[in-house]
N, C-alpha and C. Protein backbone atom coordinates (compact mmCIF):
# COMPACT_ATOMS: atom_id res chain seq x y z
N UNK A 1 0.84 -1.18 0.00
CA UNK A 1 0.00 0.00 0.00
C UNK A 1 0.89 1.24 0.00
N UNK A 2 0.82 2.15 -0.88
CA UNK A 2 1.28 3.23 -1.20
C UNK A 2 0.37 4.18 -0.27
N UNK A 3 1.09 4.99 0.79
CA UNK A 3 0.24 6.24 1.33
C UNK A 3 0.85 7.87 0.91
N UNK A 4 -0.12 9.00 0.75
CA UNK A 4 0.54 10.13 0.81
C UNK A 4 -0.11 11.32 1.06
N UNK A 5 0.55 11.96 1.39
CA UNK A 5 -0.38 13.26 1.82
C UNK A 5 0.10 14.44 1.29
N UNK A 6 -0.79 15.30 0.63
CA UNK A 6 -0.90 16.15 -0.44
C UNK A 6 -1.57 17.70 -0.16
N UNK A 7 -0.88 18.70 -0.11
CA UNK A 7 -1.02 20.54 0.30
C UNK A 7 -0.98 21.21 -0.72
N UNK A 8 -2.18 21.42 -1.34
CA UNK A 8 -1.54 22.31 -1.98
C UNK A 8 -2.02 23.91 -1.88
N UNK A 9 -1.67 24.92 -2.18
CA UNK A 9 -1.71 26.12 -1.68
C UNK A 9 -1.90 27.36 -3.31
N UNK A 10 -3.09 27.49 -3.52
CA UNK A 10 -3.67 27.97 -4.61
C UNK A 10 -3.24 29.67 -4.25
N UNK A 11 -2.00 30.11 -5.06
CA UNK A 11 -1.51 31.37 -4.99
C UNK A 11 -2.03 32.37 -5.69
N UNK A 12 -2.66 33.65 -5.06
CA UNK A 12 -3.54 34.67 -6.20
C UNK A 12 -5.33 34.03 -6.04
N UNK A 13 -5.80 33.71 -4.93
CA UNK A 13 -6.98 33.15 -4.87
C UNK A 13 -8.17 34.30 -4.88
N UNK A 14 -8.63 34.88 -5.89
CA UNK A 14 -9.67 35.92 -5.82
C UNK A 14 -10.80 35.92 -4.37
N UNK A 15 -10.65 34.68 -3.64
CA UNK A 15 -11.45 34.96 -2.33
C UNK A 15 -10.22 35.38 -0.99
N UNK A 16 -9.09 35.96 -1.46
CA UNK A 16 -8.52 36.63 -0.38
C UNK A 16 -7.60 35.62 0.23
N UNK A 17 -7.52 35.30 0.97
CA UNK A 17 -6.46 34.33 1.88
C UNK A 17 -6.95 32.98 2.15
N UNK A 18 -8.78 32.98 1.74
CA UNK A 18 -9.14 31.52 1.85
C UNK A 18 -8.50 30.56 0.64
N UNK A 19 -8.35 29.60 1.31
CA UNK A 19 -8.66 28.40 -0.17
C UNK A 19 -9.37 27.20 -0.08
N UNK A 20 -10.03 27.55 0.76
CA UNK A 20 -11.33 26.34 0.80
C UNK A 20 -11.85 25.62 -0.96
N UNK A 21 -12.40 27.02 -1.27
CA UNK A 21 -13.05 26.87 -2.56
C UNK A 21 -12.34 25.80 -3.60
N UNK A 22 -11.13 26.10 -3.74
CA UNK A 22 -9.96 25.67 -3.79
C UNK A 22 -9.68 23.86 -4.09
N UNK A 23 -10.09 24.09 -3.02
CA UNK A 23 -9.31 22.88 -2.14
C UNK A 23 -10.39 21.89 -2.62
N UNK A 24 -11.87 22.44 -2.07
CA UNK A 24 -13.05 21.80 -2.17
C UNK A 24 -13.07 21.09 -3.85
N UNK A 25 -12.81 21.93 -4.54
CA UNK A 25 -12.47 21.53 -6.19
C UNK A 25 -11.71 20.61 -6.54
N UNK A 26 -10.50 20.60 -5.73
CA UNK A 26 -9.35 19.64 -6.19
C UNK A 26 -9.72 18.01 -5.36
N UNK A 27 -10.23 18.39 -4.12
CA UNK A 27 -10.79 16.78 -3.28
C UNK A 27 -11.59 16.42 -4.34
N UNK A 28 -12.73 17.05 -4.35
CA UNK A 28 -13.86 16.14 -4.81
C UNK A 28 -13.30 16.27 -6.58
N UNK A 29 -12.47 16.50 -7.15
CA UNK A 29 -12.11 15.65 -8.46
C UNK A 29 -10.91 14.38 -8.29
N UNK A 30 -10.76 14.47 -6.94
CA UNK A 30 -10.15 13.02 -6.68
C UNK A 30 -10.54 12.09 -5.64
N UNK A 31 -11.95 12.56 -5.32
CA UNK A 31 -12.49 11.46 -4.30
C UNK A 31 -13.13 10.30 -5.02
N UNK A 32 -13.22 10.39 -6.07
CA UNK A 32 -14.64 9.50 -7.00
C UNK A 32 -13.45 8.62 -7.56
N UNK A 33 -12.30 8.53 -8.13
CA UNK A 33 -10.96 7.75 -8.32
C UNK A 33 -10.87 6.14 -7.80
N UNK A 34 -11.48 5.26 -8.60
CA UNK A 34 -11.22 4.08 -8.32
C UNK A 34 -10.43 3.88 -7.90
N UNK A 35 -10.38 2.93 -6.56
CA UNK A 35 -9.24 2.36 -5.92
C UNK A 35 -8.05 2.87 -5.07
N UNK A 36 -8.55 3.91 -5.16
CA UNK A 36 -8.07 5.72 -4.32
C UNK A 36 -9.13 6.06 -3.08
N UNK A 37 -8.03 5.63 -1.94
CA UNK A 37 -8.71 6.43 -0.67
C UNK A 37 -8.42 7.48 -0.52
N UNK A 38 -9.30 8.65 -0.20
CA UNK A 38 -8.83 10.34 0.30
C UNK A 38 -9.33 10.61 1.19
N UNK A 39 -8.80 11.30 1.97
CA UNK A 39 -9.11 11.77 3.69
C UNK A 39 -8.32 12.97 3.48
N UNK A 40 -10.01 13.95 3.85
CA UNK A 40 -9.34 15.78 4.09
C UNK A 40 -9.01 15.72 5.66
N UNK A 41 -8.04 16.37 5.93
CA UNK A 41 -7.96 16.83 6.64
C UNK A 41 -7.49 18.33 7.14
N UNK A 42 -7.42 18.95 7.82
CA UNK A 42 -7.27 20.73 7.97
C UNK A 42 -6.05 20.60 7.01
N UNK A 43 -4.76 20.22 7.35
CA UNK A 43 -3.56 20.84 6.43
C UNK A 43 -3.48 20.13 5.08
N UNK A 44 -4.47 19.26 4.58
CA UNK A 44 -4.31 18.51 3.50
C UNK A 44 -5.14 16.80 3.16
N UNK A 45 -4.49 16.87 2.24
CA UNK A 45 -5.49 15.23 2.45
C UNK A 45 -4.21 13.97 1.86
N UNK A 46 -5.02 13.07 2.68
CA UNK A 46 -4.56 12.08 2.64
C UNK A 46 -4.86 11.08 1.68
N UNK A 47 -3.67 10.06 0.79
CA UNK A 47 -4.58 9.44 0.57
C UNK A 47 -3.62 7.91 0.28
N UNK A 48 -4.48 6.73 -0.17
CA UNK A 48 -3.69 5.74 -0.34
C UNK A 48 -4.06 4.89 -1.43
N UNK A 49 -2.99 3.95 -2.23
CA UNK A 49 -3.56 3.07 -3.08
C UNK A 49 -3.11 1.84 -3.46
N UNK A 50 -2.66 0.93 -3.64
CA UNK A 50 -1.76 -0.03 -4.42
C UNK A 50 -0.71 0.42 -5.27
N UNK A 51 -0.82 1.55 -6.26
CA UNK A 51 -0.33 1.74 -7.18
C UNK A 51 0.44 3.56 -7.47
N UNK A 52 1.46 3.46 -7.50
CA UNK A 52 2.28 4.53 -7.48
C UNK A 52 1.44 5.64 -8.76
N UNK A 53 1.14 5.06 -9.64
CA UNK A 53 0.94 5.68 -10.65
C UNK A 53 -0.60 6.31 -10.50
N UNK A 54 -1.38 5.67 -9.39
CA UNK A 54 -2.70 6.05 -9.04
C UNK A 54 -2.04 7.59 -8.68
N UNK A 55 -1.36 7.33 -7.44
CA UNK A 55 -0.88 8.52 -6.36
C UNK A 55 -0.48 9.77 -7.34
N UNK A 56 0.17 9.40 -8.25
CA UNK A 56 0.59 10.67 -8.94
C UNK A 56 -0.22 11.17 -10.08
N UNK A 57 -0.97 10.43 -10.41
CA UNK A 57 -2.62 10.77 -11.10
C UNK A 57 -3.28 11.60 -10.43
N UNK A 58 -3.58 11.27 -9.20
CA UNK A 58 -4.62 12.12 -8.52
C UNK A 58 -3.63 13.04 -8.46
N UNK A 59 -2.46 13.69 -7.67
CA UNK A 59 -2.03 14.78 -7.76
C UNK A 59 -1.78 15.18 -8.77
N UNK A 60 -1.88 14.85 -9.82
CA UNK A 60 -1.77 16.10 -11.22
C UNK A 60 -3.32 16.03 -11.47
N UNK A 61 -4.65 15.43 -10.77
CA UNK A 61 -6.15 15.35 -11.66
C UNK A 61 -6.25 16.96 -10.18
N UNK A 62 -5.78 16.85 -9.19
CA UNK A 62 -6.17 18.01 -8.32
C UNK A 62 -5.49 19.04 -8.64
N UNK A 63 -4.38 19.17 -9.21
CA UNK A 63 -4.14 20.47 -9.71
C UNK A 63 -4.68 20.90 -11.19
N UNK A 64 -5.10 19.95 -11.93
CA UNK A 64 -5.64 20.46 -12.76
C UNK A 64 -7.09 20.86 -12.39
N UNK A 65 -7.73 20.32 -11.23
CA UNK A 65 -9.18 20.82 -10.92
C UNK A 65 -8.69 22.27 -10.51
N UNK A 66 -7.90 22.52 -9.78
CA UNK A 66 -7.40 24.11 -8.91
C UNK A 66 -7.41 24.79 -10.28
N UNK A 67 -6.38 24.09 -11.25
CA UNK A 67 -6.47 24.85 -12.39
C UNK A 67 -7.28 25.46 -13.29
N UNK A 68 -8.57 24.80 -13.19
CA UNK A 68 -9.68 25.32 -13.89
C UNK A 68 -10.53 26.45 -13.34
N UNK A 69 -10.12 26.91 -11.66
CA UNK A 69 -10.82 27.80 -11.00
C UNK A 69 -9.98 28.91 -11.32
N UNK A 70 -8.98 28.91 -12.65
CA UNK A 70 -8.40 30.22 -12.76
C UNK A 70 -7.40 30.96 -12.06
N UNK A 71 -6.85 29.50 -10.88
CA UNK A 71 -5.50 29.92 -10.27
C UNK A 71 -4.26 29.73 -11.60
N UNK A 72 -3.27 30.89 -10.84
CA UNK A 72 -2.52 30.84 -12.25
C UNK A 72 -1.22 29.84 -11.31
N UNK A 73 -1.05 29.87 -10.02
CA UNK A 73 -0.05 29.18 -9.35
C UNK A 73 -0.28 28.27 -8.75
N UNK A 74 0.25 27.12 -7.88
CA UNK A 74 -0.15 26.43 -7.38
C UNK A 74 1.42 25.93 -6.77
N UNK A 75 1.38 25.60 -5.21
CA UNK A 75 3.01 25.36 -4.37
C UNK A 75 1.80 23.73 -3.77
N UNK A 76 2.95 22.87 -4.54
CA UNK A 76 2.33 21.51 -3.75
C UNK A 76 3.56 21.21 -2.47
N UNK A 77 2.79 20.27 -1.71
CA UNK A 77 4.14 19.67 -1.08
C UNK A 77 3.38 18.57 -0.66
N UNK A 78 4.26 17.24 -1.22
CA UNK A 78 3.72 15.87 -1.10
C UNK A 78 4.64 14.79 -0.69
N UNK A 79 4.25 14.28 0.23
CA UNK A 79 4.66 13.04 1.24
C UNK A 79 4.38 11.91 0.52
N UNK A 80 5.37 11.12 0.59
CA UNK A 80 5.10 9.88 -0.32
C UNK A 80 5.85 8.66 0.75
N UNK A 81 4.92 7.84 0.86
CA UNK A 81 5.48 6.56 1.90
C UNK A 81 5.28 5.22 1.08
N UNK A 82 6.36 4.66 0.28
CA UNK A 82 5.71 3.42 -0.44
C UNK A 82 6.34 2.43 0.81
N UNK A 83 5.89 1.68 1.19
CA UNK A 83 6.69 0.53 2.44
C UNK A 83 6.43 -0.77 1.85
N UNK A 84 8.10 -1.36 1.48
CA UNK A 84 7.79 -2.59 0.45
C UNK A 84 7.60 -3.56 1.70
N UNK A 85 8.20 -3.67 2.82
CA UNK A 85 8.44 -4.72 3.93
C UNK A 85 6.96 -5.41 3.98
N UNK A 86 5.75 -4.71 4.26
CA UNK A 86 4.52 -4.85 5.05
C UNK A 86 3.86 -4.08 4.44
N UNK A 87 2.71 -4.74 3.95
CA UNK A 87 1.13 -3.88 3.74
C UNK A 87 0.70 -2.79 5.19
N UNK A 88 0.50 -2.13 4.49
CA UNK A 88 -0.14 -0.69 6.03
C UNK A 88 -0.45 0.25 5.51
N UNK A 89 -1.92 0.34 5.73
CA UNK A 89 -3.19 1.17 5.53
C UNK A 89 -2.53 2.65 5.98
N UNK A 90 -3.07 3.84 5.67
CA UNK A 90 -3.55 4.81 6.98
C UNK A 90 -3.65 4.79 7.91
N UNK A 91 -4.86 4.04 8.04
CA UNK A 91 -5.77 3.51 9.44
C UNK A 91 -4.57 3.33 10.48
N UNK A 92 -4.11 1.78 10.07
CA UNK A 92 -3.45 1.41 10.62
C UNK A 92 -1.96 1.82 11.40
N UNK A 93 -1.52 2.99 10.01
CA UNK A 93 -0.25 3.84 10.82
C UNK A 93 -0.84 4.07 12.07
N UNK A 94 -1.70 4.89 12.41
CA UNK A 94 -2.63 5.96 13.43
C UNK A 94 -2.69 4.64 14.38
N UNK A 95 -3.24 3.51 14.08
CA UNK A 95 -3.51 2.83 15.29
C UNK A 95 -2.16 2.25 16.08
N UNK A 96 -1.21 2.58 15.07
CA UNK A 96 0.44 2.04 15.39
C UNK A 96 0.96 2.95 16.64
N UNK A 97 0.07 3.83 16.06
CA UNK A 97 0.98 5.19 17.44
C UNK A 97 -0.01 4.73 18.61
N UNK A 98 -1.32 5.34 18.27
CA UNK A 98 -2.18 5.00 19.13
C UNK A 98 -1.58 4.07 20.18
N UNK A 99 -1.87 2.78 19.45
CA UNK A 99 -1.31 1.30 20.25
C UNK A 99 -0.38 1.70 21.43
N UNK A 100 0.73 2.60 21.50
CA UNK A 100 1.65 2.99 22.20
C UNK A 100 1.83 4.03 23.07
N UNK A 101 1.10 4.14 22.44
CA UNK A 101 0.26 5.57 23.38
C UNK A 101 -0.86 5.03 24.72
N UNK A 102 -1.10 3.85 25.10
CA UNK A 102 -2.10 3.25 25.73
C UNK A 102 -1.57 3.12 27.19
């Protein structure tokens, strides 16, 4: 399982300092993505798949959604965790800490 988590920051946003609008555009043209999990969260979203080539699909299908709202810039910054050893979800990172945390 390939995981990664993905920011991106829509520069010149005609609603001022928000980028919800933004943001909202670029998730939901990569939530519907066969075989692609996404999880928003405040600084970004998460997401995971089998396949490397999924992961970097969706980050160029979300900047091209940002792109169509007429941003002329866009600053990504993306986390990429492929772990050949062991299959591991999301979920499961979180419950890894969790677990230790008890």
């Amino acid at each position: 399982m390939i995981t990664a988590e993905i920011s991106l920051v829509p520069v010149g946003s005609r609603s001022g300092t928000s980028m919800s609008k933004e943001i909202a555009l670029a998730f939901d043209a990569i939530s519907g993505i066969k075989d692609l999990k996404a999880t928003l969260t405040p600084l970004g979203t998460q997401i995971q798949s089998g396949s490397m080539v999924d992961i970097l699909n969706a980050i160029n299908i979300a900047h091209e959604a940002v792109k169509s709202s007429g941003i002329q810039r866009i600053i990504s910054i993306v986390h990429i965790d492929e772990r050949l050893d062991k299959e591991q979800n999301l979920d499961q990172k979180v419950d890894s800490v969790m677990n230790k945390l008890k």
